[in-house]
Protein backbone atom coordinates (compact mmCIF):
# COMPACT_ATOMS: atom_id res chain seq x y z
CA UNK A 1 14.66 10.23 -9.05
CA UNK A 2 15.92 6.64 -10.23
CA UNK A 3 17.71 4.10 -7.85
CA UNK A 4 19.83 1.05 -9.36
CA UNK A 5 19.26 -1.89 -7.57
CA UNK A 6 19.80 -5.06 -7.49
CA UNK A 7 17.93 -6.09 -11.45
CA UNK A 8 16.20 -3.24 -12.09
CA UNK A 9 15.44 0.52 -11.54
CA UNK A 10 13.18 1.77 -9.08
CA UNK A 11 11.61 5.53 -9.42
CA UNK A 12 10.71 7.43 -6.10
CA UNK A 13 10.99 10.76 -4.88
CA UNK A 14 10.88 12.62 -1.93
CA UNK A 15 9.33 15.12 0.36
CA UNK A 16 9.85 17.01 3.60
CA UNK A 17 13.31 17.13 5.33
CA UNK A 18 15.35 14.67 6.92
CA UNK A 19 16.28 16.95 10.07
CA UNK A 20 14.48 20.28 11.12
CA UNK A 21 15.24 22.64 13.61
CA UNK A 22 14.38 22.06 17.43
CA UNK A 23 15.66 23.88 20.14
CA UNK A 24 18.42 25.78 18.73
CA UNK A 25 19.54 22.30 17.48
CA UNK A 26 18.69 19.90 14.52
CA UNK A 27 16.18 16.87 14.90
CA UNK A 28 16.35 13.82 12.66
CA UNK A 29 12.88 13.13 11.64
CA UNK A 30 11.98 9.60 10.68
CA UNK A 31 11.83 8.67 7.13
CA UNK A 32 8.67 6.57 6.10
CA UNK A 33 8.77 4.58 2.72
CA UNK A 34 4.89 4.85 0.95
CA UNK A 35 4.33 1.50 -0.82
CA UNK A 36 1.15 1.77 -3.27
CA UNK A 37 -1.20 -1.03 -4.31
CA UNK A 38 -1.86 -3.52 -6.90
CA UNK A 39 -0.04 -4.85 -7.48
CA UNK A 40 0.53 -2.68 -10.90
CA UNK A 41 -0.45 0.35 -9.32
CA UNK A 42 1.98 3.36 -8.50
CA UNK A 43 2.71 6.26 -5.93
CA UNK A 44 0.87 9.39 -7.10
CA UNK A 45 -2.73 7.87 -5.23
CA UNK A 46 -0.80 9.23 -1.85
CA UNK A 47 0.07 13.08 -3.37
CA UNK A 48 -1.36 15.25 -1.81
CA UNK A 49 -2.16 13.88 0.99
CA UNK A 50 0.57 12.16 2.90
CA UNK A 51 2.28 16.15 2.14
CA UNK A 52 0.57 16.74 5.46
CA UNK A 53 2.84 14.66 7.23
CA UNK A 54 5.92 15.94 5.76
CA UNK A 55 6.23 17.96 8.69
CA UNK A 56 6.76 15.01 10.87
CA UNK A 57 8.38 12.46 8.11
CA UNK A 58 10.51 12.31 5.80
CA UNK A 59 8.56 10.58 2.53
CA UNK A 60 9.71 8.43 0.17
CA UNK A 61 7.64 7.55 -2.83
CA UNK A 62 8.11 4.65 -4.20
CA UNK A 63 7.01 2.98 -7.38
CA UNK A 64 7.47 -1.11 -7.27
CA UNK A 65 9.28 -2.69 -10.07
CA UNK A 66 7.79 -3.10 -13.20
CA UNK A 67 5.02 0.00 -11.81
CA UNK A 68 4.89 3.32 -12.09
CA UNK A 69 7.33 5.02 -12.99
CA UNK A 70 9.89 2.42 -12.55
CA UNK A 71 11.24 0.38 -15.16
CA UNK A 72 10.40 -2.98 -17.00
CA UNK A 73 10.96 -5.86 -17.21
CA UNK A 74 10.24 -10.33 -17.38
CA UNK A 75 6.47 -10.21 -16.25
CA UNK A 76 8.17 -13.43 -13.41
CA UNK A 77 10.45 -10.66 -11.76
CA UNK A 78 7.18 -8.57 -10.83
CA UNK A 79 6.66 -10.98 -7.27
CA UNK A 80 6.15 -10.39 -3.23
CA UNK A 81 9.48 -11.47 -3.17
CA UNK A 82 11.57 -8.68 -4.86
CA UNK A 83 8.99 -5.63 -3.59
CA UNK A 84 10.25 -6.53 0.25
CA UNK A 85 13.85 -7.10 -1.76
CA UNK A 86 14.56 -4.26 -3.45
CA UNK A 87 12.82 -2.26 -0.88
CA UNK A 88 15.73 -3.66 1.14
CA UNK A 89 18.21 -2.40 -1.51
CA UNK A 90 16.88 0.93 -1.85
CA UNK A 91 17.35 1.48 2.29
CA UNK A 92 20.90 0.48 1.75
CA UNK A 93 21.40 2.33 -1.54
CA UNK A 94 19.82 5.96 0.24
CA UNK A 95 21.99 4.94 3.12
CA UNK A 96 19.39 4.97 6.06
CA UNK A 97 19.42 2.52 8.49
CA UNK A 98 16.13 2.38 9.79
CA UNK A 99 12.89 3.03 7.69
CA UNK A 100 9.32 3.24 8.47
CA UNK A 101 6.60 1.59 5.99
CA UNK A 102 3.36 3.09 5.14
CA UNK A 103 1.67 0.23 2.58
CA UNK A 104 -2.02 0.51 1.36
CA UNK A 105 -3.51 -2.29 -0.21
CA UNK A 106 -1.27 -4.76 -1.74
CA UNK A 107 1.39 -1.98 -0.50
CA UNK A 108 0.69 -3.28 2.60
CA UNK A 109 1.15 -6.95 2.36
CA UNK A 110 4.92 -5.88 0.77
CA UNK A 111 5.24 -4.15 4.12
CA UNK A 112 3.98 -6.52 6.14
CA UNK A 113 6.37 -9.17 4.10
CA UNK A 114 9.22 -6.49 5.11
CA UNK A 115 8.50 -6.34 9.00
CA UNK A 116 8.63 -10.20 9.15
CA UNK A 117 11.97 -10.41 7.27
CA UNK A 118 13.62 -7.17 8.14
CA UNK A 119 12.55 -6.16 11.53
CA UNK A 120 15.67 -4.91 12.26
CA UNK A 121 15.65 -2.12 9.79
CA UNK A 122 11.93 -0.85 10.95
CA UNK A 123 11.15 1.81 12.99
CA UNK A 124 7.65 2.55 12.14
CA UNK A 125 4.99 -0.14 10.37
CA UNK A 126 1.51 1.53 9.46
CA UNK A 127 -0.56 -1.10 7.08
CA UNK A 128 -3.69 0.10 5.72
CA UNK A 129 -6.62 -1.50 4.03
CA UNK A 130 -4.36 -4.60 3.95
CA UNK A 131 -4.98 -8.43 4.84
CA UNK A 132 -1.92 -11.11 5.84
CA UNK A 133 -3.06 -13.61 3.88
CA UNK A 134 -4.79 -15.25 0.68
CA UNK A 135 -7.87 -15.32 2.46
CA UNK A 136 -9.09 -12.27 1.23
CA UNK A 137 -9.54 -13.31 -2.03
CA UNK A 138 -12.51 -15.54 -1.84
CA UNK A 139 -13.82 -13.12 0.84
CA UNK A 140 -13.62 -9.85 -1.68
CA UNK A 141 -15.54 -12.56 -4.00
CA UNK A 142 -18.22 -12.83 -1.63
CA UNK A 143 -18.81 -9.60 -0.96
CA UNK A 144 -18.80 -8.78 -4.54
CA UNK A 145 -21.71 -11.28 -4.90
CA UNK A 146 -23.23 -9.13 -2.05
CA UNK A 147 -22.68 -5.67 -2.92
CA UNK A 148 -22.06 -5.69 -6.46
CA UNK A 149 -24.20 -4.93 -9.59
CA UNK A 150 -24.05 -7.34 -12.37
CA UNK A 151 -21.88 -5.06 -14.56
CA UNK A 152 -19.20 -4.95 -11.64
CA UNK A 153 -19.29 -8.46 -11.43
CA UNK A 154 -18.43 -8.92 -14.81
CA UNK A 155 -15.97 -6.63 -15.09
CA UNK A 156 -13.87 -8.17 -11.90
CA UNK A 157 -14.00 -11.59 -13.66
CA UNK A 158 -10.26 -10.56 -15.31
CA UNK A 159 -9.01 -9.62 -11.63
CA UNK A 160 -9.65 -13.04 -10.13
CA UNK A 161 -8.17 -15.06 -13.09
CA UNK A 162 -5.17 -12.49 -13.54
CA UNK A 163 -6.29 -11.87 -17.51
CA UNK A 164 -5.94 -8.05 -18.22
CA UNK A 165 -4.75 -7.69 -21.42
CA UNK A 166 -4.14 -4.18 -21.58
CA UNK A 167 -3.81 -0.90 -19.19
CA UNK A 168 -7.12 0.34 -21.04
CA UNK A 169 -9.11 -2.32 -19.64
CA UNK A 170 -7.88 -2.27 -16.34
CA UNK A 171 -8.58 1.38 -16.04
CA UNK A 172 -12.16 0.48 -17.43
CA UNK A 173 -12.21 -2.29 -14.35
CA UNK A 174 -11.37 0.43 -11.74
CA UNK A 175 -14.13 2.67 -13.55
CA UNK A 176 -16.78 0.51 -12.95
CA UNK A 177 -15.83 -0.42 -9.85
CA UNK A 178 -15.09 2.68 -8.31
CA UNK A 179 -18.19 2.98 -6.35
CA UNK A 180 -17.41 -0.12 -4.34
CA UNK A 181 -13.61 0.93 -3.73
CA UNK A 182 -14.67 4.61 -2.97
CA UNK A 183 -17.96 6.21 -1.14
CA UNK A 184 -16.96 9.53 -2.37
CA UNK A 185 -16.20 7.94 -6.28
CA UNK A 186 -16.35 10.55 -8.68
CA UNK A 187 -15.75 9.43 -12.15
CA UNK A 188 -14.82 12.79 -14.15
CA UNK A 189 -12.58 13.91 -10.99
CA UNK A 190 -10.83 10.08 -11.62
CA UNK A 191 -10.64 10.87 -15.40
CA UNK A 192 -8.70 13.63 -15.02
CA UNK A 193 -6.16 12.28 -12.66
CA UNK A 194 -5.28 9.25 -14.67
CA UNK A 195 -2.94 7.24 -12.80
CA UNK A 196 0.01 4.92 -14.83
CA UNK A 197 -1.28 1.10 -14.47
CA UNK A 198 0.85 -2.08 -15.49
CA UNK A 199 -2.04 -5.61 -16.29
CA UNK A 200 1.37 -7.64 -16.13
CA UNK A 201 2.16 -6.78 -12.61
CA UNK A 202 -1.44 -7.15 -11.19
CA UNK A 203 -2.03 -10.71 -13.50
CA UNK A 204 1.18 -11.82 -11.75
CA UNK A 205 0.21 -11.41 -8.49
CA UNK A 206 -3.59 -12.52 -8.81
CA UNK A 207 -2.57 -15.31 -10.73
CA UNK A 208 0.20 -16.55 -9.00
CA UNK A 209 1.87 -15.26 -5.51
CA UNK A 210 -1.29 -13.77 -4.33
CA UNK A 211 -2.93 -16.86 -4.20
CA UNK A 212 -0.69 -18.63 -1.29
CA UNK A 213 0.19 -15.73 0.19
CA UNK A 214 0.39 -15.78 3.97
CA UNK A 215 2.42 -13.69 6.69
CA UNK A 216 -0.33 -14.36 9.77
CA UNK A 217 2.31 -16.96 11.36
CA UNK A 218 5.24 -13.93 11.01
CA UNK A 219 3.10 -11.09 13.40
CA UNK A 220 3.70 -12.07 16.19
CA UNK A 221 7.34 -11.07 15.50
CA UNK A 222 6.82 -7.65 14.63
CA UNK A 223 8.21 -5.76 17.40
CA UNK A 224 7.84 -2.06 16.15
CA UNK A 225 5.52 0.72 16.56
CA UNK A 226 2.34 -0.36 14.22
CA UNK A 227 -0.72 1.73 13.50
CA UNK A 228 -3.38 -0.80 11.63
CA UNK A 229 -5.93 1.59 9.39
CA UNK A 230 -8.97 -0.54 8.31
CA UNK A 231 -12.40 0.85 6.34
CA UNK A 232 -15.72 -0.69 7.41
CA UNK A 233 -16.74 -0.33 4.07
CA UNK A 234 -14.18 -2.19 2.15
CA UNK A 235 -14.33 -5.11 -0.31
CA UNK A 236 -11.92 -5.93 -1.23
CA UNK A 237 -9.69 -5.72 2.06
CA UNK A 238 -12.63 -6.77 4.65
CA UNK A 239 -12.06 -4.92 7.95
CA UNK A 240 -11.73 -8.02 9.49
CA UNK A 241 -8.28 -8.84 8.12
CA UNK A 242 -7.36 -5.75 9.37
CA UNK A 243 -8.48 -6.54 12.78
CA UNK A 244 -6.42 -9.66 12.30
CA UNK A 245 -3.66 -8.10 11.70
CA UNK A 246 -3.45 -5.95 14.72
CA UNK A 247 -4.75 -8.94 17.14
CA UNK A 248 -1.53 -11.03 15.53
CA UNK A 249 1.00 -8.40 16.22
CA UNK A 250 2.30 -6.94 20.08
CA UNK A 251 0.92 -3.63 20.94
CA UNK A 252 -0.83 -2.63 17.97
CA UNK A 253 -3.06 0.25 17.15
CA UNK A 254 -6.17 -0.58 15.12
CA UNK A 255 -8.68 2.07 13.65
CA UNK A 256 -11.06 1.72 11.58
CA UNK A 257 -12.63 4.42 9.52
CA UNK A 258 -16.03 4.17 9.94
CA UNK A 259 -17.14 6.79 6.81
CA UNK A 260 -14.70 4.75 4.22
CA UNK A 261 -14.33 2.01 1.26
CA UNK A 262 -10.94 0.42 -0.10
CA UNK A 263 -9.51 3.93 -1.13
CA UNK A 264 -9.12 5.27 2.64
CA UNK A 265 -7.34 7.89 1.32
CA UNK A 266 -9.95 9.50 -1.06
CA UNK A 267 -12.88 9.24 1.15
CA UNK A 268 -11.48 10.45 4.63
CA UNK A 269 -8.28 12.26 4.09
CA UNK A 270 -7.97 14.68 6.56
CA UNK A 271 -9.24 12.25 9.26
CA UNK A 272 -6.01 9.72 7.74
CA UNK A 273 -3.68 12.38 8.24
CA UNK A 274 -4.70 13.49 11.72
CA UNK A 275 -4.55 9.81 12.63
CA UNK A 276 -1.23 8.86 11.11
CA UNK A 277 0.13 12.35 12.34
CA UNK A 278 -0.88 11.41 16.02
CA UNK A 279 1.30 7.88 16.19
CA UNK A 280 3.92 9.97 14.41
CA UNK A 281 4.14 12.21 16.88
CA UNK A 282 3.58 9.68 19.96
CA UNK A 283 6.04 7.21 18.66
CA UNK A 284 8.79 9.16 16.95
């Protein structure tokens, strides 16, 4: 489905129902937006798995401008700025007046971003494999220096400087450095689920916003129901920004999934789901 808002159009879709029965009656179940990384990334990294919550939330898949499945447009528009924006616009346009936010990676910082602007309009805030700030760039650098073979080195050298040319060599980048963002990588099984990529939407945020991006000052705000998912494993998003994140905000939940890299999702998905399921069902 396609949404008109604001400058653009957004794709998303949907899954499980916005009230079930209970008790002779009908219960509203909450309705949980799933923002995807990148930035240039899209939604189909969370199907199937989030469809085991769609029992206990309504999902809504969303692709961020310029991503996806969503439409194009002035490399500039694709910023921090209009993801928490026309996420905004799309809860008005679907008519809902409270959403929850499930954001993975970058996903997560738009989420975060959200919480500290819109806190009004949140009933639910789960960020995983996220960071608030900038500072996770030279700290994924480091790591890489660590961890990393030569060949993987080389190959992130367009990430930091924001220089993809074109989707084939960013899905060469993720190739090669699938092994660091997954412990269970498996390169023919990636192959053959080839996701849509946009090199203008990443190279905008790693050469630009990313850079001076910062929400830590905004947590303390947050006043929702938050479940913080960290991997010990990860490089890119170092467990300790996830730990940050839950020491900065009231009340938090933090786990961290001990048998994980970056791509949480991939390497421990029913232990994800039972987790997420549980503060679903404890908060809702």
């Amino acid at each position: 489905m396609f949404a008109k808002v604001r400058d653009t159009t957004l794709f998303f879709d949907v899954e499980g129902a916005g009230h079930v029965p209970c008790r002779g009656g009908m219960r509203e179940q909450p309705v949980v937006f799933a923002l995807h990384g990148g930035p240039g990334g899209e939604h189909g990294g969370f199907k199937p798995v989030l469809s085991g919550l769609a029992d206990k939330a309504q999902i809504v898949y969303l692709d961020h401008r310029g991503s996806g499945r969503s439409a194009r447009g002035p490399r500039e528009s694709y910023t921090l700025e209009n993801n928490v924006e026309d996420i905004e616009a799309l809860r008005r346009h679907l008519g809902l007046d409270r959403i929850g936010l499930l954001g993975a990676s970058y996903g997560g910082m738009v989420a975060l971003s959200y919480a500290a602007r819109y806190g009004e309009h949140l009933s639910h805030l789960i960020p995983v494999v996220t960071t608030a700030s900038h500072r996770f760039l030279p700290r994924a650098r480091e790591i890489l220096a660590e961890r990393g073979t030569p060949e993987q080195r080389a190959a992130a050298e367009p990430l930091w400087s924001g220089t993809f040319e074109r989707e084939e060599q960013l899905r060469a980048y993720f190739e090669v450095l699938g092994p660091l963002y997954s412990l269970t990588f498996d390169l023919e099984k990636s192959r053959e689920r080839p996701k849509i990529l946009s090199p203008d939407a990443l190279n905008e945020g790693f050469a630009g916003f990313l850079r001076t991006y910062d929400v830590t000052g905004d947590l303390h705000r947050i006043d929702v129901p938050t479940l913080v998912i960290g991997a010990r494993h990860d490089w890119i998003c170092a467990p300790e920004f996830s730990a940050e994140i839950a020491d900065g905000i009231p009340a938090a939940d933090l786990r961290i999934f001990e048998h994980s890299g970056h791509s949480v999702l991939s390497d421990e998905p029913e232990a994800f789901v039972d987790v997420v399921r549980g503060f679903l069902t404890y908060t809702s």
